[in-house]
C-alpha atoms as a PDB file:
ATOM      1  CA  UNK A   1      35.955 -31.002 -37.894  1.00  0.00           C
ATOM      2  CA  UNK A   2      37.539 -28.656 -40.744  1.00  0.00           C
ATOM      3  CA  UNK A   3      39.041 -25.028 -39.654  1.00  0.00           C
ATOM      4  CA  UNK A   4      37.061 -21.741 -39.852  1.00  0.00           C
ATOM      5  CA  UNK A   5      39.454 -19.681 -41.954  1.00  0.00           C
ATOM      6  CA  UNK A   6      39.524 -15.426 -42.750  1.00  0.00           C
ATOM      7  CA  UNK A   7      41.329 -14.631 -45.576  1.00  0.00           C
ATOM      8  CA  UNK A   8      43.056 -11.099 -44.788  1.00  0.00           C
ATOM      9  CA  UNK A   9      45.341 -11.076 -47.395  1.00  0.00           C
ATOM     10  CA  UNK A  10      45.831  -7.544 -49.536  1.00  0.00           C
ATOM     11  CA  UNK A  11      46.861  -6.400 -52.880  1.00  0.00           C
ATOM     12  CA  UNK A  12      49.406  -4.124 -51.356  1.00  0.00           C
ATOM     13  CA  UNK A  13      48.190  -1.077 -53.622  1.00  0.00           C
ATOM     14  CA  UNK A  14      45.547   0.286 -51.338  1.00  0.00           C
ATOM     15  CA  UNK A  15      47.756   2.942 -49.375  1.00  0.00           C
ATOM     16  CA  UNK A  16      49.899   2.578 -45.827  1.00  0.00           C
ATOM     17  CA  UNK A  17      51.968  -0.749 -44.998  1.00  0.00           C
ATOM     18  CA  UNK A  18      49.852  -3.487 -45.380  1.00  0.00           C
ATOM     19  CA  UNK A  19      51.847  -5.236 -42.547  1.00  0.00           C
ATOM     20  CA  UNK A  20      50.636  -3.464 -39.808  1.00  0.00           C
ATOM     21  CA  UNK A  21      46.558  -3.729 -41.486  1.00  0.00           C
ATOM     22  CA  UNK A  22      46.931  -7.017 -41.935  1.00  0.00           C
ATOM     23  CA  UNK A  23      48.403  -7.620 -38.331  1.00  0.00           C
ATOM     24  CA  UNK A  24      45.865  -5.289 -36.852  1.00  0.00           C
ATOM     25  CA  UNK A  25      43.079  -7.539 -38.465  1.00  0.00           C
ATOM     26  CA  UNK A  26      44.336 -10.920 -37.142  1.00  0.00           C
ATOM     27  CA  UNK A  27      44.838  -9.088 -33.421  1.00  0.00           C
ATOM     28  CA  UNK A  28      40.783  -8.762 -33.381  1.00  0.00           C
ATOM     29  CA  UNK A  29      40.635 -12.324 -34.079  1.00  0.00           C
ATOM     30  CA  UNK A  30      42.940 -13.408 -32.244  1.00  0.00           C
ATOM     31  CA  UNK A  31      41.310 -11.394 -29.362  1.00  0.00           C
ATOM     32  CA  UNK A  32      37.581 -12.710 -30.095  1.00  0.00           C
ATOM     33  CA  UNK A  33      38.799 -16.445 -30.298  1.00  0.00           C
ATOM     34  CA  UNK A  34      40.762 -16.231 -27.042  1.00  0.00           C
ATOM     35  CA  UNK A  35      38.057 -15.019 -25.103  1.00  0.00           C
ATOM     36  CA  UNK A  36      35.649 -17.999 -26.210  1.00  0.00           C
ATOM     37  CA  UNK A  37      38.836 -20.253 -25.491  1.00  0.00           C
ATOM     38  CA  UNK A  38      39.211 -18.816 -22.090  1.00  0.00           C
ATOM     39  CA  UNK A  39      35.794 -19.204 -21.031  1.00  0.00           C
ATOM     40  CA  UNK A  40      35.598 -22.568 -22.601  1.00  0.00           C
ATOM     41  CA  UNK A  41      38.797 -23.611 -20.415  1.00  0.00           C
ATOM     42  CA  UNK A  42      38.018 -22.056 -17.076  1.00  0.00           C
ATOM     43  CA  UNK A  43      41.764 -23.541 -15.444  1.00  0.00           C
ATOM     44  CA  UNK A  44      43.713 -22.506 -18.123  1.00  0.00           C
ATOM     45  CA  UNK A  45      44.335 -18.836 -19.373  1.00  0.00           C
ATOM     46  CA  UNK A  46      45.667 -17.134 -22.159  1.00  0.00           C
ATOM     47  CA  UNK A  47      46.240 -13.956 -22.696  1.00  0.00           C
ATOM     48  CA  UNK A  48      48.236 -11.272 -24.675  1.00  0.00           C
ATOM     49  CA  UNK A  49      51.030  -9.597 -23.202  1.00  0.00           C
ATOM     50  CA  UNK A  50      52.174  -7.483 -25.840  1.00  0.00           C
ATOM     51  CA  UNK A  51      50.078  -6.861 -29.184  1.00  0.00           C
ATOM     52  CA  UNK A  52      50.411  -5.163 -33.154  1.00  0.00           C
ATOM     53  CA  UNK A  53      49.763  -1.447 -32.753  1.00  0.00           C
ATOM     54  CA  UNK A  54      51.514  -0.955 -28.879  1.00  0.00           C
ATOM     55  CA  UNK A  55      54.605  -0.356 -29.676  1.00  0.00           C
ATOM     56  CA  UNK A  56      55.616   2.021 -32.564  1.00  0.00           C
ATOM     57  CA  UNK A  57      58.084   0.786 -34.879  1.00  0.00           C
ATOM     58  CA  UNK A  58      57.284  -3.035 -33.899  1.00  0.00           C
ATOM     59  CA  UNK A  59      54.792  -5.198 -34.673  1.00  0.00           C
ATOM     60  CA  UNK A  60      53.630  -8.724 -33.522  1.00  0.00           C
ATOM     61  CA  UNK A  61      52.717 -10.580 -30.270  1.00  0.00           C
ATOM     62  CA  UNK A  62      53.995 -11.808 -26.792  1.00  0.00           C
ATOM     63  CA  UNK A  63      51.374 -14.105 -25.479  1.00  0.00           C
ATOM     64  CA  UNK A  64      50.895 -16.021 -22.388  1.00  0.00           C
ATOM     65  CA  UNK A  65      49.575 -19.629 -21.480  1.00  0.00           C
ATOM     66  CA  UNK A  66      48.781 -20.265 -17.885  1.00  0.00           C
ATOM     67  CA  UNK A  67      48.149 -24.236 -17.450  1.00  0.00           C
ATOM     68  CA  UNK A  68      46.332 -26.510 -15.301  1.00  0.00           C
ATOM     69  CA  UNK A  69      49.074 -27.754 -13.876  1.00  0.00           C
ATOM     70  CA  UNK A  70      51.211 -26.942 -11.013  1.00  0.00           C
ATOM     71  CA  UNK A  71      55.337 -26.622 -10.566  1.00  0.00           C
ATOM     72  CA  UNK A  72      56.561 -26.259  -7.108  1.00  0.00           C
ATOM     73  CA  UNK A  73      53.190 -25.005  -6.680  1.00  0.00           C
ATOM     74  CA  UNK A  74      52.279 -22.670  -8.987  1.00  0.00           C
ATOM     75  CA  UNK A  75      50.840 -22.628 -12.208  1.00  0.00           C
ATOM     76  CA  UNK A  76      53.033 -23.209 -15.456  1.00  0.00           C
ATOM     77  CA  UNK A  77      52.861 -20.408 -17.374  1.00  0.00           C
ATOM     78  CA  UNK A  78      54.497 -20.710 -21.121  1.00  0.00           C
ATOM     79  CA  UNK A  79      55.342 -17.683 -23.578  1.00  0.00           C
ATOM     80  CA  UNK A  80      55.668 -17.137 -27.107  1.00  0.00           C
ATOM     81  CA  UNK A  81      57.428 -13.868 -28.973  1.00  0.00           C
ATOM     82  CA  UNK A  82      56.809 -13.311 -32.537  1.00  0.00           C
ATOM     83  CA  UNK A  83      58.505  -9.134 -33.087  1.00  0.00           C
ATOM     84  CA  UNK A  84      59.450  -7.590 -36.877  1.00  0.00           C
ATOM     85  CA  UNK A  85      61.451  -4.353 -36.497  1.00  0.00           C
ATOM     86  CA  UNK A  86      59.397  -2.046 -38.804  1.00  0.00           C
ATOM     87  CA  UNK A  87      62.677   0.091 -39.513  1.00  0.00           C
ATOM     88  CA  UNK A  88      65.087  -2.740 -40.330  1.00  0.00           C
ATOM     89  CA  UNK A  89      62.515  -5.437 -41.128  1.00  0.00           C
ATOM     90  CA  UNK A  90      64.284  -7.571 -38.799  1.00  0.00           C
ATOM     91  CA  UNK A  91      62.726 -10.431 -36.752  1.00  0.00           C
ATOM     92  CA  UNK A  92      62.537 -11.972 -33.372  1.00  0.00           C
ATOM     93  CA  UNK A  93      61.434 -15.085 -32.438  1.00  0.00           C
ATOM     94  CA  UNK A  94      61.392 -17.138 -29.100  1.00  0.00           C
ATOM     95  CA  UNK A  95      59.469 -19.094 -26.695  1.00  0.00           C
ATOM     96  CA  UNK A  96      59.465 -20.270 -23.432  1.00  0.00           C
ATOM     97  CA  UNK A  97      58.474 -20.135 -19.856  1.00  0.00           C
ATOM     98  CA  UNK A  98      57.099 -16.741 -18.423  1.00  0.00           C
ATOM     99  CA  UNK A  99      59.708 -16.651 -15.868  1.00  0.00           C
ATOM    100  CA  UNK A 100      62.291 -16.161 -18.666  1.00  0.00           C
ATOM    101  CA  UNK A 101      60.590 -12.776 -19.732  1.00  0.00           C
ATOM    102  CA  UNK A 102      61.934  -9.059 -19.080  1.00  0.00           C
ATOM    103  CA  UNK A 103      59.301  -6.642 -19.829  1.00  0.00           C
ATOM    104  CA  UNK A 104      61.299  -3.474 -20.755  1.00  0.00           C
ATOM    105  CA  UNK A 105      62.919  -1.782 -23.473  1.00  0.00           C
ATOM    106  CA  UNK A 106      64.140  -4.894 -25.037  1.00  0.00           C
ATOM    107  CA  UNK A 107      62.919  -4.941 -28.869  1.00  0.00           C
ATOM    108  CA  UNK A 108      61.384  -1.209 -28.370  1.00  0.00           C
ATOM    109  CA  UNK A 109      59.109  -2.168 -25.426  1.00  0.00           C
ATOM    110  CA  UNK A 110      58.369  -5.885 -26.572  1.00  0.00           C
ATOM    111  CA  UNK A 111      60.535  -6.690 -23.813  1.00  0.00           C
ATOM    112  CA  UNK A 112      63.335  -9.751 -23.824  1.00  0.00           C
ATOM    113  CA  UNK A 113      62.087 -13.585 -23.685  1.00  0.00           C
ATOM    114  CA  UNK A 114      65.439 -16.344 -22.694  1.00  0.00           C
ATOM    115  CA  UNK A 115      65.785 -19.475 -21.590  1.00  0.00           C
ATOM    116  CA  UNK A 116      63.808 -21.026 -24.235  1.00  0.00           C
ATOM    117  CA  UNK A 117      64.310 -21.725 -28.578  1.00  0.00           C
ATOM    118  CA  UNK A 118      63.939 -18.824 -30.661  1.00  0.00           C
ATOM    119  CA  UNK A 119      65.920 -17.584 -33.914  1.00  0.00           C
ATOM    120  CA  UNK A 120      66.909 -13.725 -35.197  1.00  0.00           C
ATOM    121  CA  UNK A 121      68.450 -14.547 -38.468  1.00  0.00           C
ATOM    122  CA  UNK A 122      65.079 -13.707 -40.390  1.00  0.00           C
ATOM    123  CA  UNK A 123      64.118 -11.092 -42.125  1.00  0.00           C
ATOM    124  CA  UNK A 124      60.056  -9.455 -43.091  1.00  0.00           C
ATOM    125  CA  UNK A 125      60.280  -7.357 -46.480  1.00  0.00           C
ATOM    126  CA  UNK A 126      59.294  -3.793 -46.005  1.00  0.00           C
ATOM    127  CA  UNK A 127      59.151  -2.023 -49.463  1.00  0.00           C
ATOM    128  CA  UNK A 128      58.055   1.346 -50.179  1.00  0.00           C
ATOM    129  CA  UNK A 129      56.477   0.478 -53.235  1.00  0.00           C
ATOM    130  CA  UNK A 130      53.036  -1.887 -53.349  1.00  0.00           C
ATOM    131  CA  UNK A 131      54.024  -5.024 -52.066  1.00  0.00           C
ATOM    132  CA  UNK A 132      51.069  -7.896 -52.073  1.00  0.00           C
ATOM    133  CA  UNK A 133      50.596  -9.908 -48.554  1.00  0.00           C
ATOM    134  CA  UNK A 134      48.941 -13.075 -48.291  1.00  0.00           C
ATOM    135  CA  UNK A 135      47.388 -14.052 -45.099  1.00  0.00           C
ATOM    136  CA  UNK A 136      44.969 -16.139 -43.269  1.00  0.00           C
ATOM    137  CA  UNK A 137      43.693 -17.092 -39.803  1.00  0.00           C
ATOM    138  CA  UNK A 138      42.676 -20.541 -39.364  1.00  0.00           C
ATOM    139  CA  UNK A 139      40.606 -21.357 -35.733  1.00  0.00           C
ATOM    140  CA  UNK A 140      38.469 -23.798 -34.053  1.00  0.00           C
ATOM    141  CA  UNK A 141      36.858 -24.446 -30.723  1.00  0.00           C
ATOM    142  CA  UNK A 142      36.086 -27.455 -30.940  1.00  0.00           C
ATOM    143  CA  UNK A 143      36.416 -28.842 -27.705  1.00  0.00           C
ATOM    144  CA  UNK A 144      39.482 -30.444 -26.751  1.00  0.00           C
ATOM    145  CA  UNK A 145      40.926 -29.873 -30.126  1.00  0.00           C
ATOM    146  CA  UNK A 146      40.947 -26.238 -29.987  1.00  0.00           C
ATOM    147  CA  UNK A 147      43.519 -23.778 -32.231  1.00  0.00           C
ATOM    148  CA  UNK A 148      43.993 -20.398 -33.736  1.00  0.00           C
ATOM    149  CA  UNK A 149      46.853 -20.204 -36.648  1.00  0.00           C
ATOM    150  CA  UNK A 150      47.983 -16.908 -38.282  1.00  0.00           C
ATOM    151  CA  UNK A 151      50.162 -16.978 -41.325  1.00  0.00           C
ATOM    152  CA  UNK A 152      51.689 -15.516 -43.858  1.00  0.00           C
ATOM    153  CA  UNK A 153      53.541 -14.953 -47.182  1.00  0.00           C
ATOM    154  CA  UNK A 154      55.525 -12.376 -48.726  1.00  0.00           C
ATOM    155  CA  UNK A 155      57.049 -14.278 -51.650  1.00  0.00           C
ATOM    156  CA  UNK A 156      55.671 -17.720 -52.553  1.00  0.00           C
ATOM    157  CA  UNK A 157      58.001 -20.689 -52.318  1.00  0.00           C
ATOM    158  CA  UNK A 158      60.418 -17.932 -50.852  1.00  0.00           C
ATOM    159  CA  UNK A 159      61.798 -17.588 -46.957  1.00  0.00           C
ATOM    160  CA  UNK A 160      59.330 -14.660 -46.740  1.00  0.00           C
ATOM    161  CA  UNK A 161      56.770 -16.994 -45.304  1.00  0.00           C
ATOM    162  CA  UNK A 162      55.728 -17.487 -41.578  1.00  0.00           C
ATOM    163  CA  UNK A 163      52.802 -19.077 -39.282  1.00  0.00           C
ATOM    164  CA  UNK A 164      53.277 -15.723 -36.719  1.00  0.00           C
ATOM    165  CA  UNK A 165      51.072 -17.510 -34.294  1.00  0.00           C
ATOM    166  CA  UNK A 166      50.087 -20.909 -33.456  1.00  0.00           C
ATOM    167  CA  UNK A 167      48.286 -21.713 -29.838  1.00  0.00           C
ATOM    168  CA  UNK A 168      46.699 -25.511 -29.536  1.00  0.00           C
ATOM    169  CA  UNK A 169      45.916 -27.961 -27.510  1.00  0.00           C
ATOM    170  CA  UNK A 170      48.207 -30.501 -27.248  1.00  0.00           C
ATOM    171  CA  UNK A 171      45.714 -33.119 -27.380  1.00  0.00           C
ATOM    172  CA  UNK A 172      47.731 -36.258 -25.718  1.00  0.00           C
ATOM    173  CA  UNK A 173      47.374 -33.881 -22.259  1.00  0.00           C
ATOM    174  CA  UNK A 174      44.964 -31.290 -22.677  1.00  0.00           C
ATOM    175  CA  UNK A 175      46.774 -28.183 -22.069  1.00  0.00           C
ATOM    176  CA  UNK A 176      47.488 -25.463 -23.858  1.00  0.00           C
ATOM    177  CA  UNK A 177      51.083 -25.140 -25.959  1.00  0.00           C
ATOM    178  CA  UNK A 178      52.924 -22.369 -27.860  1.00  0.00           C
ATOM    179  CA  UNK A 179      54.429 -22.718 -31.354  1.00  0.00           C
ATOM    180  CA  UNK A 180      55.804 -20.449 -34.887  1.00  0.00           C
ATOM    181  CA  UNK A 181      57.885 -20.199 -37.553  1.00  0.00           C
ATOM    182  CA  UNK A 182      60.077 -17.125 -38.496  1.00  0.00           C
ATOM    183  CA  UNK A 183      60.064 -15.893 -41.915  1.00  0.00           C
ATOM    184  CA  UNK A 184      62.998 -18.876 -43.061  1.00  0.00           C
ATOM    185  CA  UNK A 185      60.901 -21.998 -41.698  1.00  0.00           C
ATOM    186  CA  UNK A 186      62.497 -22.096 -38.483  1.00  0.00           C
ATOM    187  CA  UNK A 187      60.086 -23.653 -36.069  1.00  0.00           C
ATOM    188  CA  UNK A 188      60.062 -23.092 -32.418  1.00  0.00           C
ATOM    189  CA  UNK A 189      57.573 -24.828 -29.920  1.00  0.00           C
ATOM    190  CA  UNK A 190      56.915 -24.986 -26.085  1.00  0.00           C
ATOM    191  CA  UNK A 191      55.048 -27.295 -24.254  1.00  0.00           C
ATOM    192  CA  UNK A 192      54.563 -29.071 -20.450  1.00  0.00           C
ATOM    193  CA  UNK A 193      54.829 -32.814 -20.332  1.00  0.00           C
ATOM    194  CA  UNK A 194      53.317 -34.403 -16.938  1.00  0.00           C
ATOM    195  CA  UNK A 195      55.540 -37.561 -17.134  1.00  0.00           C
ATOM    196  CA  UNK A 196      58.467 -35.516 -16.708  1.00  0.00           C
ATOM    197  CA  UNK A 197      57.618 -33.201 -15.801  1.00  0.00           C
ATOM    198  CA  UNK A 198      58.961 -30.084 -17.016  1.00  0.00           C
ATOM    199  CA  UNK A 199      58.856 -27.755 -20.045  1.00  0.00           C
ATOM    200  CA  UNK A 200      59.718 -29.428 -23.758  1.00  0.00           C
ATOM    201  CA  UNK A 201      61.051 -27.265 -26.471  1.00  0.00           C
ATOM    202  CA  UNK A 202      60.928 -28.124 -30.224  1.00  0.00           C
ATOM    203  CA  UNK A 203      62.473 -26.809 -33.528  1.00  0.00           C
ATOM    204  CA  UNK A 204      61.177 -29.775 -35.628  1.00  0.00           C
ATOM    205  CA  UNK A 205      58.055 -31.500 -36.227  1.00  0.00           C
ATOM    206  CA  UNK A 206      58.173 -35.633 -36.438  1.00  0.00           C
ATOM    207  CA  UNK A 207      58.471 -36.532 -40.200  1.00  0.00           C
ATOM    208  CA  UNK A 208      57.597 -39.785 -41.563  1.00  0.00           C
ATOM    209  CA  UNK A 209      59.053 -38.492 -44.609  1.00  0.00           C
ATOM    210  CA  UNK A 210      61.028 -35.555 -44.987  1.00  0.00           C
ATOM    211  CA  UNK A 211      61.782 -35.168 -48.800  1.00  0.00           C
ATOM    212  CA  UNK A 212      59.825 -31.876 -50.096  1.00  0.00           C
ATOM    213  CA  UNK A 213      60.047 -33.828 -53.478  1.00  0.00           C
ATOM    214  CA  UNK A 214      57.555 -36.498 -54.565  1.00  0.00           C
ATOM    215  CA  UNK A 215      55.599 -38.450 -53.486  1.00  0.00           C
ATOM    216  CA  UNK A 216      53.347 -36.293 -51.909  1.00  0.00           C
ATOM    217  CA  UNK A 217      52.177 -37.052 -48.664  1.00  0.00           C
ATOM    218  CA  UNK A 218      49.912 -36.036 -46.161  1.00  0.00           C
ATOM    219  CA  UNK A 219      50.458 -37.432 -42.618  1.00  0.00           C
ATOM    220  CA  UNK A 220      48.559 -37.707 -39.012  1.00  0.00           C
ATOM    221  CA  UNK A 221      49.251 -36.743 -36.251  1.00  0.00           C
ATOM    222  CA  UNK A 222      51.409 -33.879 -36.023  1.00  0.00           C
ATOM    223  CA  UNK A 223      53.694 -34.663 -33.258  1.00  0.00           C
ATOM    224  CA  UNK A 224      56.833 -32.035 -32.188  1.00  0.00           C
ATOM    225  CA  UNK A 225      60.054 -33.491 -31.632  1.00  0.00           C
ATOM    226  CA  UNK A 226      61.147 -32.469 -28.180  1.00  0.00           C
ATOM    227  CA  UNK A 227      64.623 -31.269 -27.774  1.00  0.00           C
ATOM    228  CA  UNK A 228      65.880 -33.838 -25.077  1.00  0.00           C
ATOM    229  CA  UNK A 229      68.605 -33.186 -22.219  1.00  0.00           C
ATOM    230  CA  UNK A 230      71.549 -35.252 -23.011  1.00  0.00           C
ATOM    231  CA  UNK A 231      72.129 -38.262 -20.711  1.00  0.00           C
ATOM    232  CA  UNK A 232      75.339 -40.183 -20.327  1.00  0.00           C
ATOM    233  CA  UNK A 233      76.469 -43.709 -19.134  1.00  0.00           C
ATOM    234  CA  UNK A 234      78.077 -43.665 -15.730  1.00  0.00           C
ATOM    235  CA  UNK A 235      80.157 -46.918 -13.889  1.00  0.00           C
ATOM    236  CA  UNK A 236      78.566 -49.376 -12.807  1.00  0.00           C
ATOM    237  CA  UNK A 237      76.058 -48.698 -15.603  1.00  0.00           C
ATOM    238  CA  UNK A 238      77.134 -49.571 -18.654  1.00  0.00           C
ATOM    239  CA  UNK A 239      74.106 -47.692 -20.938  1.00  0.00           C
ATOM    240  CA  UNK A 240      71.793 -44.515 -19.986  1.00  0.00           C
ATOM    241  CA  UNK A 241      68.286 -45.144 -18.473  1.00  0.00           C
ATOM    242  CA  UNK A 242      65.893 -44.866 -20.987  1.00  0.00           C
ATOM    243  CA  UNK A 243      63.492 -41.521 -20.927  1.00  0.00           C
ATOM    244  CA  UNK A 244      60.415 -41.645 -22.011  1.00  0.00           C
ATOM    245  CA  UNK A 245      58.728 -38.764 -23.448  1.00  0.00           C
ATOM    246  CA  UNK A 246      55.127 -37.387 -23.881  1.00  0.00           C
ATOM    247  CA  UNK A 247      54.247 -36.978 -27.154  1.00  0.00           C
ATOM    248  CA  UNK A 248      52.980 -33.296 -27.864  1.00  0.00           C
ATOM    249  CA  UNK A 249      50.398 -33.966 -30.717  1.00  0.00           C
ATOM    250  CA  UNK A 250      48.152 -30.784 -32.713  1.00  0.00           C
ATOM    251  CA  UNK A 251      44.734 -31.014 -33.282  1.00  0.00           C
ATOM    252  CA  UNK A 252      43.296 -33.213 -35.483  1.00  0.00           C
ATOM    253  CA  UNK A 253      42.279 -30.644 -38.154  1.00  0.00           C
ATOM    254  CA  UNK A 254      46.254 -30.260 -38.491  1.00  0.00           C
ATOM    255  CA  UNK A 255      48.452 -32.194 -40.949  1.00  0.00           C
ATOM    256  CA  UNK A 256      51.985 -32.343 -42.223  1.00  0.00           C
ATOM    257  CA  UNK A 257      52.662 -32.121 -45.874  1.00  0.00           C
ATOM    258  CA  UNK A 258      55.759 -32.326 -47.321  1.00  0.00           C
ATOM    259  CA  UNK A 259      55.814 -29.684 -49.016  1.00  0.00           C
ATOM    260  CA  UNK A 260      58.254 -26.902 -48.450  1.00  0.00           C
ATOM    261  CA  UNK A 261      57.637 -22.870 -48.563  1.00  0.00           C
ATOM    262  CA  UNK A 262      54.336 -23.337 -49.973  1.00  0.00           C
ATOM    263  CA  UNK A 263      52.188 -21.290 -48.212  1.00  0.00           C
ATOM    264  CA  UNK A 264      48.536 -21.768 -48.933  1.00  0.00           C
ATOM    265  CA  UNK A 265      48.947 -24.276 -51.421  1.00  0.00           C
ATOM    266  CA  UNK A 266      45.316 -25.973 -51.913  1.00  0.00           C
ATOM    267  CA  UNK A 267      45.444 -29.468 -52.667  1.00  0.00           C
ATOM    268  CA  UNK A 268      42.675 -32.875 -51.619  1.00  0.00           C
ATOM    269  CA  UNK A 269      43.665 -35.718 -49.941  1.00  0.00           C
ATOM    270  CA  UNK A 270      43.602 -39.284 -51.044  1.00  0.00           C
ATOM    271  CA  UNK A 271      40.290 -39.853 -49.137  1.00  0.00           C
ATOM    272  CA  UNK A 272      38.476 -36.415 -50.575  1.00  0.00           C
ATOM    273  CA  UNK A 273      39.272 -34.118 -47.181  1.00  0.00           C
ATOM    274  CA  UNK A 274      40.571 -30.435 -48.688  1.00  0.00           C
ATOM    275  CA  UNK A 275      43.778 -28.941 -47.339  1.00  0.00           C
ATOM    276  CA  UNK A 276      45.576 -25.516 -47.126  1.00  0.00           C
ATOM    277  CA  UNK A 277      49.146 -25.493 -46.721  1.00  0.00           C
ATOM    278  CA  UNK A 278      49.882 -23.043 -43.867  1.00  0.00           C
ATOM    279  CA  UNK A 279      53.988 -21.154 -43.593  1.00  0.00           C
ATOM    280  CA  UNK A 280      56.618 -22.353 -44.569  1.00  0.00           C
ATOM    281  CA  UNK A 281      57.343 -25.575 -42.282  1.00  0.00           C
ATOM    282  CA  UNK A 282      54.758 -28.394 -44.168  1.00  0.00           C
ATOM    283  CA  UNK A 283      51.872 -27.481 -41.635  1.00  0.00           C
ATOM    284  CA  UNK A 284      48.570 -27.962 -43.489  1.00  0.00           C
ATOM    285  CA  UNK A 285      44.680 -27.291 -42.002  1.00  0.00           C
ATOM    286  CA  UNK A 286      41.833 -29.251 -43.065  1.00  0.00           C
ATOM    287  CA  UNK A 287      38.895 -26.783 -44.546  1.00  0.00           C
ATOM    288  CA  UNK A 288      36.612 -29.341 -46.054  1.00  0.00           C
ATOM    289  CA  UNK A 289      35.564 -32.946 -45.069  1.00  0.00           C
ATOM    290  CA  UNK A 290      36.003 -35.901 -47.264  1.00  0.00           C
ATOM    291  CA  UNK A 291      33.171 -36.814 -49.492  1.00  0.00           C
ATOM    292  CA  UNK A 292      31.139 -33.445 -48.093  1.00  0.00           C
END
């Protein structure tokens, strides 16, 4: 398998903020995918709640995952929010589960997502004079191993960098999870884990070697580190019952590189396979086969 990737990047030179044309691009795709994803997974359902071009003033995306699984009877429904203010260039980030929404006037009629991980210490650059964006979308439907990425960079090797939407299969369970940076690298992820069960957040993916220096390496599989509700020793006991987790793993056309605020780096692996680094957080998408 190997992504299908658009390249919507712009020079920046062309006339009107090349933001919002370059968001209003990936929405159509984003759109297009989805519906093949929906129909392809009949008991799971995602949708978009909020979308680039609603609200003026804001850009970016609330979107919804409704699983195949059930929690005190109804369906688990997870959330993502990815909003830039288009007046201060600030950002919002969070994710979650849908009951933790407010639609309203929160972020000019994005509405307010809580209960979840999210950061709004990041900043997108809006500059009145030309100002180059790179972005691509990187997607596949391959079954069971299905995923639509959206990123993009400001400033290489800056913390103007950001994957603004990531939806996958976690493919250890089969249903759908929620996942992005901001523009600093910050990750946030949602997912449902049956053995739990329950919703597991993540700000970190599972490193097997975190320097951004060399060596150079290129690991599988991407597995998020789930944030974990602290436990503690009570008499008689002298330790904590172990809890075991559910690993939440991305599809196989996803790697980790360790390489840091690269965004779309191109480099080949050790066994011939072609890579493109995507954001800022060492997330990389195979676009060519070994050997092919």
């Amino acid at each position: 398998m190997v992504a299908t990737l658009v390249d919507l990047s712009r020079r920046g030179d062309t006339g009107g903020l090349v933001v919002l044309q370059v968001f209003a691009a990936a929405d159509g795709l984003l759109r297009t995918w989805m519906a093949a994803a929906n129909a392809q997974n009949p008991l799971q359902q995602l949708s978009i709640v909020k979308a680039p071009g609603e609200v003026l003033g804001f850009t970016g995306w609330v979107i919804k995952a409704r699983l195949a699984v059930l929690d005190a009877g109804q369906p688990v429904e997870l959330m993502s929010q990815w909003v830039a203010n288009l007046t201060t260039g600030a950002l919002t980030t969070h994710c979650g589960l849908v009951s933790g929404y407010t639609p309203g006037a929160a972020l000019g009629g994005y509405g307010a997502l809580t209960g979840g991980v999210g950061t709004t210490s990041s900043l997108i650059t809006l500059l009145p004079q030309p100002l180059p964006l790179g972005a691509v979308v990187a997607s596949s439907l391959a079954v069971g191993q299905e995923y639509f990425a959206f990123s993009i960079t400001q400033h290489t090797f800056t913390n103007r960098q950001a994957v603004v939407v990531l939806i996958a299969k976690d493919v250890y369970s089969g249903q759908w999870h929620l996942s992005f940076t901001d523009m600093a690298g910050a990750l946030g992820a949602v997912a449902w884990i049956a053995n739990r069960p329950g919703a597991v957040l993540s700000t970190s993916i599972r490193l097997d070697y975190f320097s951004s220096a060399t060596p150079l390496m290129l690991t599988q599989p991407v597995q998020w580190n789930p944030i974990t509700p602290g436990i503690a020793s009570q008499a008689p006991q002298p330790q904590p019952p172990v809890q075991w987790f559910d690993p939440v793993v991305l599809p196989a056309d996803l790697a980790l590189y360790n390489r840091t605020f690269g965004s779309f780096g191109y480099f080949i692996g050790g066994d011939g396979t072609q890579w493109l680094q995507l954001g800022p957080a060492r997330l990389a998408v195979k676009v060519k086969d070994g050997g092919a």
